[in-house]
N, C-alpha and C. Protein backbone atom coordinates (compact mmCIF):
# COMPACT_ATOMS: atom_id res chain seq x y z
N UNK A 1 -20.82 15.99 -1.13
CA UNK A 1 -19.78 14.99 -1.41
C UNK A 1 -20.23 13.63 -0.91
N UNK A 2 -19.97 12.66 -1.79
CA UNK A 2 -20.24 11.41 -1.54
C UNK A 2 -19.71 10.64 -0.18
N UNK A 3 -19.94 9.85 0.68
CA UNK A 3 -18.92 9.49 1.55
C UNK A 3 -17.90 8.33 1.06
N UNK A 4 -16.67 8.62 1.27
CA UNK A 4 -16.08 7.24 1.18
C UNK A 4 -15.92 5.74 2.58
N UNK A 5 -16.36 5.19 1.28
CA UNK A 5 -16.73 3.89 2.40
C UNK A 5 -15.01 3.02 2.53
N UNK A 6 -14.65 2.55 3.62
CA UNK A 6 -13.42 1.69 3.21
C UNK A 6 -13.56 -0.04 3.21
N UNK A 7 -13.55 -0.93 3.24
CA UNK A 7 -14.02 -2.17 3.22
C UNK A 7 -12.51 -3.48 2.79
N UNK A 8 -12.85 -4.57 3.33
CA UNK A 8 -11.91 -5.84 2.73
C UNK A 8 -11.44 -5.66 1.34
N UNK A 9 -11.12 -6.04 0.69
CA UNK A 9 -11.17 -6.52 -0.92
C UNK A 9 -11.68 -7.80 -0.95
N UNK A 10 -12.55 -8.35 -2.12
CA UNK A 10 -13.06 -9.30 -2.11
C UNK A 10 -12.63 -10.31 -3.68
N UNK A 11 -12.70 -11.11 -3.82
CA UNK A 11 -12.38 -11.68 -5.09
C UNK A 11 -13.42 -11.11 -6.44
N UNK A 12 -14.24 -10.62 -6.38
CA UNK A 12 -14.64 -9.72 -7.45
C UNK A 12 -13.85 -8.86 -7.93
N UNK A 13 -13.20 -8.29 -6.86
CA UNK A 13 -12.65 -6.36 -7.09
C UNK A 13 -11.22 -7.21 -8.13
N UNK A 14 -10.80 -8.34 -8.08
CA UNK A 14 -9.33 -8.70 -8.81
C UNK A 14 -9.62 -7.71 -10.13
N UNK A 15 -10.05 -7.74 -10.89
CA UNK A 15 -10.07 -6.90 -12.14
C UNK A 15 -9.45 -5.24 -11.97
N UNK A 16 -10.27 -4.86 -11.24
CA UNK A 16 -10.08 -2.97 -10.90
C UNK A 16 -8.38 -2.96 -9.68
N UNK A 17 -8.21 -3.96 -9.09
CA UNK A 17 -7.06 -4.21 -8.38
C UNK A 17 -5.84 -4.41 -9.29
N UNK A 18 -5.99 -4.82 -10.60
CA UNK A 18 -4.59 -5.66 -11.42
C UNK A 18 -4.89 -4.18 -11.83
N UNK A 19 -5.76 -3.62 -12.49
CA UNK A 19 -5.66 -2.11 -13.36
C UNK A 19 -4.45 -1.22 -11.74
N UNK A 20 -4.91 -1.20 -10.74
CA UNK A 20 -4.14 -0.13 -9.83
C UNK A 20 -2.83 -0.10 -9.83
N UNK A 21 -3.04 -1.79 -9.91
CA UNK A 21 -1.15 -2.27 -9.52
C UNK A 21 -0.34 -1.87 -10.92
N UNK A 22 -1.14 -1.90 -12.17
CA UNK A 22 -0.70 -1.42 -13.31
C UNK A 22 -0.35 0.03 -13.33
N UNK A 23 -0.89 0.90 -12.88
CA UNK A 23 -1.19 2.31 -11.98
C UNK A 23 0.11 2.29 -11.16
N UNK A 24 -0.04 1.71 -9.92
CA UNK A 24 1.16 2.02 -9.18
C UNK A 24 2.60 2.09 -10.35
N UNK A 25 2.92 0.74 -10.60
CA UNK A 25 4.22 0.19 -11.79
C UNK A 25 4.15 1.34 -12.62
N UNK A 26 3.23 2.14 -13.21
CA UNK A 26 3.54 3.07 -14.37
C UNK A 26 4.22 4.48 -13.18
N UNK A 27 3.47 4.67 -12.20
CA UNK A 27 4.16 6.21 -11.59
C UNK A 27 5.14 5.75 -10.97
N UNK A 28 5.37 4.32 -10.52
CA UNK A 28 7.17 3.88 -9.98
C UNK A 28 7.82 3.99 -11.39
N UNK A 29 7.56 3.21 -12.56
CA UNK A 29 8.92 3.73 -13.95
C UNK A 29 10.37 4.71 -13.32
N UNK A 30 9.68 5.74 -13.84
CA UNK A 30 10.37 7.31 -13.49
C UNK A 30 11.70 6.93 -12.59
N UNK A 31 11.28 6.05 -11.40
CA UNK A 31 12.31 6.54 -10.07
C UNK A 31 12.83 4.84 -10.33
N UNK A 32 12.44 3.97 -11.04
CA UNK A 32 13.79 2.66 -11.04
C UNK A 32 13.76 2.24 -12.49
N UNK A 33 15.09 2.85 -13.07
CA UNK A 33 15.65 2.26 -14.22
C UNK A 33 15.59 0.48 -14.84
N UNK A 34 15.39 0.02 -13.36
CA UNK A 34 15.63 -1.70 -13.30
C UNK A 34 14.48 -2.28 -13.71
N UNK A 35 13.43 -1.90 -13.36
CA UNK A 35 11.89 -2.41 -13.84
C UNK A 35 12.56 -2.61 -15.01
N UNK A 36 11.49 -4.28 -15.69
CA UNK A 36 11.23 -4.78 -16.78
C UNK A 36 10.61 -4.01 -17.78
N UNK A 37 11.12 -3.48 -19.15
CA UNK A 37 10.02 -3.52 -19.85
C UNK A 37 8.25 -4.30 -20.08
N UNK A 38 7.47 -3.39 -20.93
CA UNK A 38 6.33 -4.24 -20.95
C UNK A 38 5.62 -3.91 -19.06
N UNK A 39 4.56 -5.21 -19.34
CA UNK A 39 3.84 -5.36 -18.10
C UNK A 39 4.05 -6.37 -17.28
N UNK A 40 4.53 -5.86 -15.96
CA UNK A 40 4.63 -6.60 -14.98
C UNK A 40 3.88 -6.52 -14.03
N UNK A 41 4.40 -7.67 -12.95
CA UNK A 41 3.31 -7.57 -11.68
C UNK A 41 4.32 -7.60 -10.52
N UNK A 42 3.69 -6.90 -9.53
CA UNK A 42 4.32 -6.94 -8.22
C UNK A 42 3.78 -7.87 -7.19
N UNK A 43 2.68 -7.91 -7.36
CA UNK A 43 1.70 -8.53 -6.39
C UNK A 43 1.03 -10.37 -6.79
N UNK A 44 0.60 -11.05 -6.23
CA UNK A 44 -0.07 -11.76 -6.82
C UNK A 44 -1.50 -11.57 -5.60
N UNK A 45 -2.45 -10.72 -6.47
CA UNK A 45 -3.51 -10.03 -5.61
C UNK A 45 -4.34 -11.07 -5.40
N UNK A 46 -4.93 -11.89 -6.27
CA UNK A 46 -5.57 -12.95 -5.79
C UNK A 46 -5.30 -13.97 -4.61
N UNK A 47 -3.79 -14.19 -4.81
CA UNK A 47 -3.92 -15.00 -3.24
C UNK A 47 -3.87 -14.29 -2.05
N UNK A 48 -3.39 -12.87 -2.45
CA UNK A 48 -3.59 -11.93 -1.04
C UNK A 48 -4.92 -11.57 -0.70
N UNK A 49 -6.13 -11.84 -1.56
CA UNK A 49 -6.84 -11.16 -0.98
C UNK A 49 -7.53 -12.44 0.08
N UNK A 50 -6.84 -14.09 -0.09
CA UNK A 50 -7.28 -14.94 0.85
C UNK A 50 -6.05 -15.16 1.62
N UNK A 51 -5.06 -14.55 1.98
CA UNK A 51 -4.58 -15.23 2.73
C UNK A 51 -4.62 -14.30 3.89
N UNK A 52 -4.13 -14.84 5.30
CA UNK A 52 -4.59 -14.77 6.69
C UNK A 52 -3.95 -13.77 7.23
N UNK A 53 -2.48 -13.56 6.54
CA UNK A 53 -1.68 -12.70 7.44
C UNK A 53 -1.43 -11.53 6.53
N UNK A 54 -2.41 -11.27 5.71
CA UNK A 54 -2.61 -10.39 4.33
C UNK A 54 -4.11 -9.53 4.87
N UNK A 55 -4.32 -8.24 4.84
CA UNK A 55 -5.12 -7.52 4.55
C UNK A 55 -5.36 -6.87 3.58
N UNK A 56 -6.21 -6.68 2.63
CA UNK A 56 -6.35 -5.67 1.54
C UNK A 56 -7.30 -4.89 1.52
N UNK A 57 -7.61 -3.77 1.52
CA UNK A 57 -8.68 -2.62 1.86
C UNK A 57 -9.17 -2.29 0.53
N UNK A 58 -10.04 -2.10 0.23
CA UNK A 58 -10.20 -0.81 -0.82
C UNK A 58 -11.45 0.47 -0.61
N UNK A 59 -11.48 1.44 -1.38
CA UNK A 59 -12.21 2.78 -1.14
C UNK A 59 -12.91 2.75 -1.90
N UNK A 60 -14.18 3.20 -1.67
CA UNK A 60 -15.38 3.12 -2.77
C UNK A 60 -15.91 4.37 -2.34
N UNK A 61 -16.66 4.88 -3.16
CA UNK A 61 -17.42 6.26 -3.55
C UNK A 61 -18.41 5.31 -4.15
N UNK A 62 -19.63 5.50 -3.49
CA UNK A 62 -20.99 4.96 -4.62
C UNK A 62 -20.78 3.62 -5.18
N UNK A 63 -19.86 2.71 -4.23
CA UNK A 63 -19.62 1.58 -4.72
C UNK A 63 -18.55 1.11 -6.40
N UNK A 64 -17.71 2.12 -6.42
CA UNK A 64 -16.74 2.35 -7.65
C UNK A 64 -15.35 1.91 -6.98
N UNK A 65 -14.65 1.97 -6.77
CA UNK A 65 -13.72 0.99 -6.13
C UNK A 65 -12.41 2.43 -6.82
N UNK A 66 -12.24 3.42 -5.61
CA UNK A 66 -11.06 4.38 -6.00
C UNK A 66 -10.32 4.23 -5.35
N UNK A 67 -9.34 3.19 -4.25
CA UNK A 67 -8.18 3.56 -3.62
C UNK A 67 -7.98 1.71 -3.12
N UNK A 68 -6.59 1.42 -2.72
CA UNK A 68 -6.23 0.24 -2.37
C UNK A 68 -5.10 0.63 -1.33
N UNK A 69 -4.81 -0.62 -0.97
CA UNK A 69 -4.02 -0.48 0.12
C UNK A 69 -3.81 -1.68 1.03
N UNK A 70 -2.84 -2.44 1.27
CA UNK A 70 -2.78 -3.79 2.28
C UNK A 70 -1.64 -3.50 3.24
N UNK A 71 -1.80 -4.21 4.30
CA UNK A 71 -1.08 -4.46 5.48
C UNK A 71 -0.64 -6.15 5.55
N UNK A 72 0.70 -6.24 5.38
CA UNK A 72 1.21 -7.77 5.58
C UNK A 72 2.09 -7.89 6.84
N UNK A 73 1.64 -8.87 7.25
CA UNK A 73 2.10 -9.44 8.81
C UNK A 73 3.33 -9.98 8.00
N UNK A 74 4.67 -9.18 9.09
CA UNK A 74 6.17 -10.07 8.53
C UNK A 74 6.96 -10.15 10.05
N UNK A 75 7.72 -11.05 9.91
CA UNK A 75 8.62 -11.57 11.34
C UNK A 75 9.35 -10.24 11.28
N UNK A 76 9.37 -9.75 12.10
CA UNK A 76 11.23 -8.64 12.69
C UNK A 76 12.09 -9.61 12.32
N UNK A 77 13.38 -8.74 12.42
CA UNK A 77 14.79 -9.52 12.79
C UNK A 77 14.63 -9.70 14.02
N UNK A 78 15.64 -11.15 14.49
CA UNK A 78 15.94 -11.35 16.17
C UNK A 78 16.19 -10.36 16.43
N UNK A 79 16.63 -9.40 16.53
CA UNK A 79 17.30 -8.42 17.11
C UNK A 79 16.56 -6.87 17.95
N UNK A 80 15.63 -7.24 17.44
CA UNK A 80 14.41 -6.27 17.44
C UNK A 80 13.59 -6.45 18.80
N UNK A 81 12.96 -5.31 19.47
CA UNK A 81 12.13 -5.76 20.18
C UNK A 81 11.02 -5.76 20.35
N UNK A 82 10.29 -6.30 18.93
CA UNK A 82 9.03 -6.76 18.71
C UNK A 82 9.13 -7.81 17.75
N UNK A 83 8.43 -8.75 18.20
CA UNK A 83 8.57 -9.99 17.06
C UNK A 83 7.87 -9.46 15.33
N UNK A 84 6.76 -9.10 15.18
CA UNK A 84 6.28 -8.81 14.36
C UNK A 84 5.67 -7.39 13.77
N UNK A 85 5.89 -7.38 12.23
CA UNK A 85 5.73 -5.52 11.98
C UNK A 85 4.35 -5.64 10.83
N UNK A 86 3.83 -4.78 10.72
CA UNK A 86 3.24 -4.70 9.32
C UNK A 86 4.32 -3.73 8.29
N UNK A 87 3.78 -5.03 7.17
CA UNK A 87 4.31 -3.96 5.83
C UNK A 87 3.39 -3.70 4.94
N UNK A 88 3.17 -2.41 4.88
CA UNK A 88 1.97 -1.61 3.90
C UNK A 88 2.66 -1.74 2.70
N UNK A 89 1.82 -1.43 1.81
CA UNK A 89 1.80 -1.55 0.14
C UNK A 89 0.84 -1.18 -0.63
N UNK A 90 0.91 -1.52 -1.95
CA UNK A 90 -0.63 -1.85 -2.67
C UNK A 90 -1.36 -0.58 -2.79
N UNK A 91 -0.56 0.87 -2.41
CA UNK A 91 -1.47 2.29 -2.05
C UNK A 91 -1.82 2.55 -3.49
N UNK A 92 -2.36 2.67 -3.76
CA UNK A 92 -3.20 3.60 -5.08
C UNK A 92 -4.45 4.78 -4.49
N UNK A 93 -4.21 5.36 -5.28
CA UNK A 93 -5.65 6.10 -5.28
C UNK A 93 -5.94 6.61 -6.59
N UNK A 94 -7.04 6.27 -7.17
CA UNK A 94 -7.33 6.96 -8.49
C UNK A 94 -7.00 8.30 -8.91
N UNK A 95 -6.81 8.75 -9.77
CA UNK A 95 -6.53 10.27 -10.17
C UNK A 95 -7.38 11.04 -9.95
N UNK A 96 -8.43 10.74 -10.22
CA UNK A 96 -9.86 11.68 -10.46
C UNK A 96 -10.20 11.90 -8.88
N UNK A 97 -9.64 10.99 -7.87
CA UNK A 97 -9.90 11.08 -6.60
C UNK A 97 -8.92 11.32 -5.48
N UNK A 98 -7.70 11.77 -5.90
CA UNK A 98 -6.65 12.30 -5.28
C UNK A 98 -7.30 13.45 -4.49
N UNK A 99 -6.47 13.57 -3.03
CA UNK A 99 -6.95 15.10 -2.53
C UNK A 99 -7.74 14.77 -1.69
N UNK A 100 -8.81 13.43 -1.75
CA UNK A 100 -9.57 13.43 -0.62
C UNK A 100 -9.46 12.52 0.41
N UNK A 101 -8.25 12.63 0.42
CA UNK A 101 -7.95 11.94 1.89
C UNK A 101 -8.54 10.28 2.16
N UNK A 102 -7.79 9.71 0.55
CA UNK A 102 -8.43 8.09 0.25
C UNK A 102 -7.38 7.22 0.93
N UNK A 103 -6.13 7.53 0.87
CA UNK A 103 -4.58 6.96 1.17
C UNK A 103 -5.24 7.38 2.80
N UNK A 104 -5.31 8.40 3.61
CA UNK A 104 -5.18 8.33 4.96
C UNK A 104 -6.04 7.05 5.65
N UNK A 105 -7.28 7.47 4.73
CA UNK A 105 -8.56 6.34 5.45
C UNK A 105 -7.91 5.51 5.23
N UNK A 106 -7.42 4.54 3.62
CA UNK A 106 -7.07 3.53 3.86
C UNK A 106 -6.23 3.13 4.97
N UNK A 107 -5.54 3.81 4.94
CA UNK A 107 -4.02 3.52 6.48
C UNK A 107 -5.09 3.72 7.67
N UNK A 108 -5.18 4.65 7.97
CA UNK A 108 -6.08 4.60 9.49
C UNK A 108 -7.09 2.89 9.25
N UNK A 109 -7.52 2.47 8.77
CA UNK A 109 -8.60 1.37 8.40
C UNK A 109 -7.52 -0.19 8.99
N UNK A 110 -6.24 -0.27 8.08
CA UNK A 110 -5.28 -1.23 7.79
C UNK A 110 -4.24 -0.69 9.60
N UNK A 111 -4.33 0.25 9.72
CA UNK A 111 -3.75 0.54 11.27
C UNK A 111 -4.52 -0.30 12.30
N UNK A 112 -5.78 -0.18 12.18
CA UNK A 112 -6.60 -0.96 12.93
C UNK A 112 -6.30 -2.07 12.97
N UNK A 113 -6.65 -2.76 11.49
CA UNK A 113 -6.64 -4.20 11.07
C UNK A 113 -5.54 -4.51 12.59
N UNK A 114 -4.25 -3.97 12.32
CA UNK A 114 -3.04 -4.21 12.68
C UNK A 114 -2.92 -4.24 14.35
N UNK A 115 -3.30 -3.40 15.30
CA UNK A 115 -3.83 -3.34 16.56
C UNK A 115 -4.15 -4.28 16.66
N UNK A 116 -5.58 -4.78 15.33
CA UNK A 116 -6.46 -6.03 15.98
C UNK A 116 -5.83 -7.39 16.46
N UNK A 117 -4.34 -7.77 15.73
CA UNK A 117 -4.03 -8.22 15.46
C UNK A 117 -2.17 -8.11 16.14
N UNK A 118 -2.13 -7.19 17.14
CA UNK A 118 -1.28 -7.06 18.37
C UNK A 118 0.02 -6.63 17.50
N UNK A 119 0.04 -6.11 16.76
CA UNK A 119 0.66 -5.27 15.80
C UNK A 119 1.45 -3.93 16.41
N UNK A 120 2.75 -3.63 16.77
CA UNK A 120 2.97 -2.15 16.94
C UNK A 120 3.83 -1.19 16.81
N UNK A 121 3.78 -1.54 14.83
CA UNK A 121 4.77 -1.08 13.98
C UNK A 121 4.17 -1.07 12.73
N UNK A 122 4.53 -0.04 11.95
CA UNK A 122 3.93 -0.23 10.77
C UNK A 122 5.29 0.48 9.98
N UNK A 123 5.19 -0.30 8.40
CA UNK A 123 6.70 -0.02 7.62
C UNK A 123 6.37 -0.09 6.46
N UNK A 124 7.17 0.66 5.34
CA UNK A 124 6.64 0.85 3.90
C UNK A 124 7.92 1.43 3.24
N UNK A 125 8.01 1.24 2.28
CA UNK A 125 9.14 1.81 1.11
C UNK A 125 8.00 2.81 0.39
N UNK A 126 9.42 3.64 -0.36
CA UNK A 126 9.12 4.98 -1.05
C UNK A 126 9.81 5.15 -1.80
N UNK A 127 9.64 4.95 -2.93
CA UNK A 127 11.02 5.71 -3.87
C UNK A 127 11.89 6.93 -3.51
N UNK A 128 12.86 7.38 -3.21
CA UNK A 128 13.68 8.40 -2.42
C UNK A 128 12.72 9.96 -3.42
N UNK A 129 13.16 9.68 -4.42
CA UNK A 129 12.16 10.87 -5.12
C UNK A 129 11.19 11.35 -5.70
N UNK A 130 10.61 10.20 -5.09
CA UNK A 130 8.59 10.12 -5.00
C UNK A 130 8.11 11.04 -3.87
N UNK A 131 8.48 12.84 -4.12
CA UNK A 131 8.35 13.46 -3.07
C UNK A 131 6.78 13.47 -2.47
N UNK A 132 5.88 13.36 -3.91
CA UNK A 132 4.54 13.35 -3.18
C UNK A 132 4.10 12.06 -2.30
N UNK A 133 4.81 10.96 -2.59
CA UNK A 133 4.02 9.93 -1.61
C UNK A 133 4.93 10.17 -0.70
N UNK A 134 6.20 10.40 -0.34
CA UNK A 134 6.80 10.52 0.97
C UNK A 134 5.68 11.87 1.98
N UNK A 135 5.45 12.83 1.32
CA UNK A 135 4.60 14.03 1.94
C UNK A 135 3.30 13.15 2.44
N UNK A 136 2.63 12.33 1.01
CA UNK A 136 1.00 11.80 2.16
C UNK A 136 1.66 10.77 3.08
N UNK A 137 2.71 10.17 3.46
CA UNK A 137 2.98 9.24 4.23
C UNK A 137 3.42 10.27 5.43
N UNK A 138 4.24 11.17 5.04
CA UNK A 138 4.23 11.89 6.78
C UNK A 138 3.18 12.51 6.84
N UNK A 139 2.37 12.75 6.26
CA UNK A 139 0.93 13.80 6.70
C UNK A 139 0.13 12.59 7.30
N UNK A 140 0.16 11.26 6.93
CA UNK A 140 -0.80 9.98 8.44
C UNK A 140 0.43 9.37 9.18
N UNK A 141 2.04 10.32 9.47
CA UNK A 141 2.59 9.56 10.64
C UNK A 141 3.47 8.74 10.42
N UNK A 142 4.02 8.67 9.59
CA UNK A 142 5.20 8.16 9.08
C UNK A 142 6.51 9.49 8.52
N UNK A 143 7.70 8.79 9.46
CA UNK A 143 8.69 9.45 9.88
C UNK A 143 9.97 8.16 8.89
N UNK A 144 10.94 9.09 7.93
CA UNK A 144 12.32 8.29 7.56
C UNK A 144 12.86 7.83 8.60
N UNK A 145 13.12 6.89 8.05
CA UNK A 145 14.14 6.15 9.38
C UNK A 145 15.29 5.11 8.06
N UNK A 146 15.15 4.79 7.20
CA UNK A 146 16.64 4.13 6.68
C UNK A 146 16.37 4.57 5.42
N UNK A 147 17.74 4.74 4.45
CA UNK A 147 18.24 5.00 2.94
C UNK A 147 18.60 3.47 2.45
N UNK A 148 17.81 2.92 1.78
CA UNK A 148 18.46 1.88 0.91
C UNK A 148 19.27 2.40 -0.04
N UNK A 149 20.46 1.67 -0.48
CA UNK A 149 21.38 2.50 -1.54
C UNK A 149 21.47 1.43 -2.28
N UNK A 150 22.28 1.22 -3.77
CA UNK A 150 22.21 0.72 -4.44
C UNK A 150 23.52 1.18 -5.25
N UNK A 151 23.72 0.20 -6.32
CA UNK A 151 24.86 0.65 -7.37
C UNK A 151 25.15 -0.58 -8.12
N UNK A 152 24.71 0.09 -9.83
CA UNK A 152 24.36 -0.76 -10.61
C UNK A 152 26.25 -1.38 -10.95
N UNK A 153 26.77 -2.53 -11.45
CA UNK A 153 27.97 -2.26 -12.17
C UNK A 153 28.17 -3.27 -13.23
């Protein structure tokens, strides 16, 4: 087996990055009625991959670019007792490369980033019945803690 390498994202990878985020948006559909028809974007990956309080990782096998993943520096509420959290995102992992443990490295990699960077919290949304990404998110350490609810009228 090849090793997977994990690394920055760099302004080359924008091409294989807009295909993921296209990737992510098609397996979210299913779980929110509200998405736009057509193609949208969630991200604007290019300025994340320069800005400061933005990390973006990606996974390579043989230099092929199979998994993504970022950590964004955001203020807490006052109320909190830590000023600042990371918020993960951006997870993809290719199909053909599911299973090998591309989503953990990335997080263990972007956990670091986050330490480096006096970080000591990390936070992410899940679609409530996206049972498989809720399972790889508690299998690297992530525990529910709030229900967003909603109601269309």
């Amino acid at each position: 087996m090849h090793p997977i390498n994990i690394r920055k994202a760099h302004p080359d990878d924008l091409e294989k990055l807009l295909e993921f985020e296209q990737g992510i948006i098609t397996a979210e559909r299913p779980f929110d009625s509200t998405l736009k028809e057509g193609k949208i974007h969630y991200y604007d990956i290019e300025k994340m991959i320069s800005a400061s309080h933005i990390e973006i990782l990606v996974a390579e096998i043989d230099s092929e670019i199979i998994g993504s993943g970022y950590a964004r520096i955001e203020a807490a509420k006052p109320y909190l007792n830590h000023e600042t959290y990371a918020y993960l995102g951006f997870m993809y992992t290719d199909e053909k490369h599911r299973g090998k443990g591309v989503n953990a490295k990335i997080i263990n990699s972007l956990k670091d980033w986050c330490r480096s960077k006096d970080i000591s919290e990390l936070r992410l949304d899940v679609y409530n019945d996206n049972n498989p990404a809720i399972k790889a998110y508690e299998k690297v350490g992530f525990k529910k803690y709030l229900i967003n609810m909603r109601m269309g009228l």
